[in-house]
Protein backbone atom coordinates (compact mmCIF):
# COMPACT_ATOMS: atom_id res chain seq x y z
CA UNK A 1 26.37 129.50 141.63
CA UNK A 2 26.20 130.75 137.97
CA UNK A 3 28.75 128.46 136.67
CA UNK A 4 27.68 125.61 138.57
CA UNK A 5 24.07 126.14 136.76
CA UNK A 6 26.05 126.45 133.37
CA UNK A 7 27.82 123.36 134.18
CA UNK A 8 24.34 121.78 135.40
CA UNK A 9 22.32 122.95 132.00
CA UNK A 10 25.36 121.89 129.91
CA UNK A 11 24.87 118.37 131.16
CA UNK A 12 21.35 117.87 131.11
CA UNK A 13 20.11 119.87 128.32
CA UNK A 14 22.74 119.18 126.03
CA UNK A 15 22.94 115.64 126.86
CA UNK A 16 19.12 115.69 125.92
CA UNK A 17 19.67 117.39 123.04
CA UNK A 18 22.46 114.71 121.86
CA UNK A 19 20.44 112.01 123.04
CA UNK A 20 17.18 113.13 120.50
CA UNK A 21 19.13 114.10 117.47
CA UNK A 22 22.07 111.29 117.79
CA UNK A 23 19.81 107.98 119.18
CA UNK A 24 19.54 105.22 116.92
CA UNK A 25 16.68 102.96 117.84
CA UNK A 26 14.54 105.86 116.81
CA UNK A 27 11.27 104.01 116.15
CA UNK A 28 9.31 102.42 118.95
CA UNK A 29 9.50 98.90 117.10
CA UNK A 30 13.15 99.17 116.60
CA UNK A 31 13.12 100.15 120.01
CA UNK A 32 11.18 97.58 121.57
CA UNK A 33 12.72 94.89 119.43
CA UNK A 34 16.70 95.88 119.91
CA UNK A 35 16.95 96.98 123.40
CA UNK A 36 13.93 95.21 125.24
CA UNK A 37 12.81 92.04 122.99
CA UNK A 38 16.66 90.76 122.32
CA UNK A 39 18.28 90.65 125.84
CA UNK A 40 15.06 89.45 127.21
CA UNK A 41 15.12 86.35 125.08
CA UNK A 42 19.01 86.34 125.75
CA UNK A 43 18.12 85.50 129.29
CA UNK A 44 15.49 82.96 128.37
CA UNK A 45 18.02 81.18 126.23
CA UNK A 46 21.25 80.99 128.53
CA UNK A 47 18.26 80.18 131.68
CA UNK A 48 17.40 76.99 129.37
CA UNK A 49 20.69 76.28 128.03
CA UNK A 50 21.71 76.33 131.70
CA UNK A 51 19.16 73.94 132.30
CA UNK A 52 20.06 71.29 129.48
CA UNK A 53 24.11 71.81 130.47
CA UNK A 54 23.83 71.52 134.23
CA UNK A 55 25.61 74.65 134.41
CA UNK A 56 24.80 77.03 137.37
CA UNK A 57 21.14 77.48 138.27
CA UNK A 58 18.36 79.82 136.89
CA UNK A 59 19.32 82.66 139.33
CA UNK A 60 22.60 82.95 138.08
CA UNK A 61 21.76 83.26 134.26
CA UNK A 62 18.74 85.35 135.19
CA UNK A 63 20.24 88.59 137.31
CA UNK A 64 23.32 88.20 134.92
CA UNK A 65 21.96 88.42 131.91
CA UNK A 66 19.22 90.93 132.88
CA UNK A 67 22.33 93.01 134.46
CA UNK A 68 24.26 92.28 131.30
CA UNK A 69 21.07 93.81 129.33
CA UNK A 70 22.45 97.43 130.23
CA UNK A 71 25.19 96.72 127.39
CA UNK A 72 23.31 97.13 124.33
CA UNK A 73 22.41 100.81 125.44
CA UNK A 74 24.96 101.74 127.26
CA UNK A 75 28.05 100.30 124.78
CA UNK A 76 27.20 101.15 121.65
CA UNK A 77 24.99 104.79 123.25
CA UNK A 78 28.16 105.89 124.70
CA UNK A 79 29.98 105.14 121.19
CA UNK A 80 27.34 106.79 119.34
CA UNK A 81 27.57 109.99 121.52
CA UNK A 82 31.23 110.65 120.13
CA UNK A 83 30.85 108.69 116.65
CA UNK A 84 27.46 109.87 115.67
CA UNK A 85 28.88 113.39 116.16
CA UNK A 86 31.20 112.85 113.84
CA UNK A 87 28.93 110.52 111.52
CA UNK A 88 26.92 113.24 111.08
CA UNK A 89 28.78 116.33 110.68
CA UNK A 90 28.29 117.49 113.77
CA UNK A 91 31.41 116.60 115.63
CA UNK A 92 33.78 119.96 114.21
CA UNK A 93 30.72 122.13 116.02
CA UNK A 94 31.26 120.35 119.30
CA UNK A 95 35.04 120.29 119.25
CA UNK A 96 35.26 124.32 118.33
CA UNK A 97 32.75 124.62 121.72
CA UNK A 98 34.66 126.86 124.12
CA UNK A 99 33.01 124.75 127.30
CA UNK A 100 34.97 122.35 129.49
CA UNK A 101 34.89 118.88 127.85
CA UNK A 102 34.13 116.53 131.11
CA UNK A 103 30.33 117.99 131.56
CA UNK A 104 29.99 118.28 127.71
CA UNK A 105 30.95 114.07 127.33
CA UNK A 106 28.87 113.05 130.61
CA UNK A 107 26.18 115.29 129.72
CA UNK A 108 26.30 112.62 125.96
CA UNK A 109 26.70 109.72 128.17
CA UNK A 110 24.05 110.75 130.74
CA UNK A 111 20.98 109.45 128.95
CA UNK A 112 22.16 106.26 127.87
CA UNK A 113 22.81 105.47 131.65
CA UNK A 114 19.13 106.10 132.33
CA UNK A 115 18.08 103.93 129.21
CA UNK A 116 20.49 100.85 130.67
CA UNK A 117 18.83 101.08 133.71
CA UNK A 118 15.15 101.11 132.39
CA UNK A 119 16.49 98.15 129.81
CA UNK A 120 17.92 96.37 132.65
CA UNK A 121 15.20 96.75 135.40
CA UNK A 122 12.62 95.96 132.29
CA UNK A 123 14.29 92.44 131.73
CA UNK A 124 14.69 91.48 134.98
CA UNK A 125 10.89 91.86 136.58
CA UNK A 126 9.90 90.52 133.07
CA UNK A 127 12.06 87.30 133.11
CA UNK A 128 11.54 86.79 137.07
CA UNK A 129 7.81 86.90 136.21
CA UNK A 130 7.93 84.53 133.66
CA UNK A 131 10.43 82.32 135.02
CA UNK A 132 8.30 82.31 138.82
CA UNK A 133 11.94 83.76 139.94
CA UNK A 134 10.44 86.21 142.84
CA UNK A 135 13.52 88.74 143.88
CA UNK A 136 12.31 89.99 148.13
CA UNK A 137 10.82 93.09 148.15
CA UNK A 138 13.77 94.28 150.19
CA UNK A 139 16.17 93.72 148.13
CA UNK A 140 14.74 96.23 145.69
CA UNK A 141 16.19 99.43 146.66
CA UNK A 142 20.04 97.83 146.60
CA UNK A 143 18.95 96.14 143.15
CA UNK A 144 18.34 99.24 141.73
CA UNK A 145 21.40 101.04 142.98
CA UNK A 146 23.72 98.17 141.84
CA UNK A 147 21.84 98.43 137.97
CA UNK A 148 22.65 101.84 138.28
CA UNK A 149 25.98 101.79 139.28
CA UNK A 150 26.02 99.54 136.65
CA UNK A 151 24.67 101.24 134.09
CA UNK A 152 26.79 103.80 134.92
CA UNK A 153 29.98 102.00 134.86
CA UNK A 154 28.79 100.59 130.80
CA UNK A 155 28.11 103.94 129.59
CA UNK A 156 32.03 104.72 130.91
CA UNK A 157 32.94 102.23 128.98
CA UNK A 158 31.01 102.79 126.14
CA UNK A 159 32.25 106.15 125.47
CA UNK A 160 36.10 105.22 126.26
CA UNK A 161 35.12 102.82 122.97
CA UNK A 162 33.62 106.05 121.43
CA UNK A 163 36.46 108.67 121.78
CA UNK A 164 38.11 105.90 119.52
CA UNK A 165 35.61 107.30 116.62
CA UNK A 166 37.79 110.71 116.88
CA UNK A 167 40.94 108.51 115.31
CA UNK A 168 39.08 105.68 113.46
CA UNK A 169 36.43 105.36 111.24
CA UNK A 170 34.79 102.12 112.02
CA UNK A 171 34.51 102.28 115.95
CA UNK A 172 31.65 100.17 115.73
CA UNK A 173 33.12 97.07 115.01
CA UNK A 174 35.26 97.89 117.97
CA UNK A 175 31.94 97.93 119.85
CA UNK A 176 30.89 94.76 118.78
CA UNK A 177 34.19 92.85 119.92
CA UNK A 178 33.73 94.85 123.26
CA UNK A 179 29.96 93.59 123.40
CA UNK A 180 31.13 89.93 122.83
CA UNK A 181 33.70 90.41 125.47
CA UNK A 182 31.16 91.52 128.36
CA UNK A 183 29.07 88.23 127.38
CA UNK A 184 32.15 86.08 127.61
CA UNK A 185 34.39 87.63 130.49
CA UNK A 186 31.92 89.16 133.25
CA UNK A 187 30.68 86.56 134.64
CA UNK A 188 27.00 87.35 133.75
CA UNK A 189 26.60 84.73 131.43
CA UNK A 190 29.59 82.67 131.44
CA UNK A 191 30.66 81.20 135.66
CA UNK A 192 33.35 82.66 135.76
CA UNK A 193 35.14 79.77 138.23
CA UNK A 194 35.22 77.84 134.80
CA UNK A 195 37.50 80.38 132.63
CA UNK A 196 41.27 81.05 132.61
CA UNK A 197 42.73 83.02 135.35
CA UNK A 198 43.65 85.62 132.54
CA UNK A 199 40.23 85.88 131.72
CA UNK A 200 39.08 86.06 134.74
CA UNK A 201 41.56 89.19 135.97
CA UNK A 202 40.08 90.79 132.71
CA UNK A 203 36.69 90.03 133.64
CA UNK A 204 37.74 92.20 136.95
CA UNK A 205 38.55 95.34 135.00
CA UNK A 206 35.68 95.52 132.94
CA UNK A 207 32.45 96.99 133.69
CA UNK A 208 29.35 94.30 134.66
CA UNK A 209 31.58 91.85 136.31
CA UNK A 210 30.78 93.01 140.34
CA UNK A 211 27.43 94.32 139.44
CA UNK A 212 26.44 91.29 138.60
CA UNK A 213 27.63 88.93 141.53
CA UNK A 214 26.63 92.20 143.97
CA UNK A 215 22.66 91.62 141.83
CA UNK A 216 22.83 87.58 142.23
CA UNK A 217 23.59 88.16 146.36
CA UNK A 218 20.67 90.17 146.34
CA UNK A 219 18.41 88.73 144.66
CA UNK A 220 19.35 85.38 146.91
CA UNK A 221 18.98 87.63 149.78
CA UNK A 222 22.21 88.15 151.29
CA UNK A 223 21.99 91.52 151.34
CA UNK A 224 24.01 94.24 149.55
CA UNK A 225 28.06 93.70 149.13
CA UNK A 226 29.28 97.10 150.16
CA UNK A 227 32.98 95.73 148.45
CA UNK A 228 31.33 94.63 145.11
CA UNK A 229 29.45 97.77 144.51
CA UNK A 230 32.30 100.07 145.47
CA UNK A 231 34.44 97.62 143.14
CA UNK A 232 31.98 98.40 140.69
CA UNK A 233 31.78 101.90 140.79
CA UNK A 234 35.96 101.84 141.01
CA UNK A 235 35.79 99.88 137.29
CA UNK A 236 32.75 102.91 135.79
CA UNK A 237 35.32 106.07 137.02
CA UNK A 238 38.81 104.20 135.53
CA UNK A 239 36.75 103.92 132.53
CA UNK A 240 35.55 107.61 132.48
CA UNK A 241 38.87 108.88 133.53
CA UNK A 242 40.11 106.63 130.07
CA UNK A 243 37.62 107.82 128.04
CA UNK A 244 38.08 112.00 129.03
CA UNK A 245 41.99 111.36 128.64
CA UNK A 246 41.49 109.66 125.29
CA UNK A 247 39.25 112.27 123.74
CA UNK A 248 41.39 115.09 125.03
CA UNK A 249 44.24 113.20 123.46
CA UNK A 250 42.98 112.47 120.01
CA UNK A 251 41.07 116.35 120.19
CA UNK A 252 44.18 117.96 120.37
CA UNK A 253 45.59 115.59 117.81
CA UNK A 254 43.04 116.49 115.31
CA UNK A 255 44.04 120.02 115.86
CA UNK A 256 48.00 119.49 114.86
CA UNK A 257 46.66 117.89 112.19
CA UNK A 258 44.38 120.70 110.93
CA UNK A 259 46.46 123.12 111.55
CA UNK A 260 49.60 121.71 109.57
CA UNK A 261 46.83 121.24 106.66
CA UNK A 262 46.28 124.70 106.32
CA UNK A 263 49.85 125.87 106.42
């Protein structure tokens, strides 16, 4: 009971703690402006480009883009909860930490799942409102499990990108190819019937992808796709068990290394 409480307080206070001192959009107009304004507008543009181009209908670019939101928060918040650390000279106190790593990542990651899923449910009722897009009432409770998942599954992915930042010093730019790639190969902006059958098998790997067609099904009230959420949620924990292999990897790495320096 103890050490599950350790393990429990290790996630959420620490990850709370990370979340305050290492957050970026710090101000509430940076805030506002980055993670709400931007992908909100993002859906208004693909819904109207959609429109001009005869491509797909409003539905589609609407739930995809407003699942796609989750990215910005989730991407580049899971790579700032391993780069930031070392950014800031932080990173050598977390690695000499004597707790198990898993709970000490997820607790970092943690937070920015939450914020994708507030960024995410924020765009959609916003752009459905606008747009006179009405998603049934019963759909809700599935619509907020798939963001979730989905949110979930981003963060994973985000911090696989992240553990990178123990081995190179400009993960971000990494982060912004991965960012491009989610807009191009998941489906949420892009139909996906209409790309490369490479592209399309890298779409399935790749967090986003079964979220969003699980969100469209929904919102078109079919019901929730038991197969595309559990695809989904297959995607997030490949890309969590990558990203807790990767930093173990690279930690112990950085450990030859220092210890070869001081002989």
């Amino acid at each position: 009971m103890f050490r599950f409480l350790g393990t429990a307080r290790l996630v959420v206070v620490g990850g709370a703690i990370s979340y305050r001192a290492l957050f970026n959009w710090t101000t509430p107009p940076m805030f506002i402006g980055t993670l709400l304004v931007g992908p909100l507008l993002q859906v208004f543009f693909f819904v109207f480009l959609g429109r001009e181009l005869g491509v797909a209908d409003d539905r589609f670019h609407l739930v995809g883009n407003a699942v796609l939101a989750a990215s910005t928060s989730c991407v580049y918040g899971g790579t700032m909860a391993v780069a930031n650390e070392r950014r800031y000279g932080t990173l050598g106190a977390v690695l000499l930490s004597p707790r198990h790593r898993v709970p000490l990542w997820i607790g970092r990651a943690l937070p920015y799942v939450l914020n994708g899923l507030f960024v995410s449910a924020f765009v959609l009722t916003t752009a459905s409102l606008v747009l006179g897009l009405p998603v049934p009432a019963g759909a809700l409770p599935g619509l907020g499990l798939v963001l979730l998942v989905a949110a979930g599954a981003c963060s994973a992915f985000g911090l696989a990108l992240g553990a990178l930042g123990l081995r190179f010093r400009d993960v971000f730019l990494v982060s912004n190819v991965a960012s491009s790639g989610l807009l191009l190969l998941t489906g949420a902006a892009v139909p996906r019937e209409t790309l490369p059958a490479w592209m399309r098998t890298a779409g399935d790997l790749l967090p986003l992808t079964h979220a969003a067609d699980a969100a469209r099904a929904l919102t078109a009230g079919a019901g929730l796709d038991g197969a595309l959420l559990g695809a989904e949620l297959a995607v997030g924990a490949g890309w969590a068990l990558l990203a807790v292999v990767l930093l173990g990897v690279f930690e112990r790495g950085s450990r030859r290394r220092a210890t070869l320096d001081t002989m």
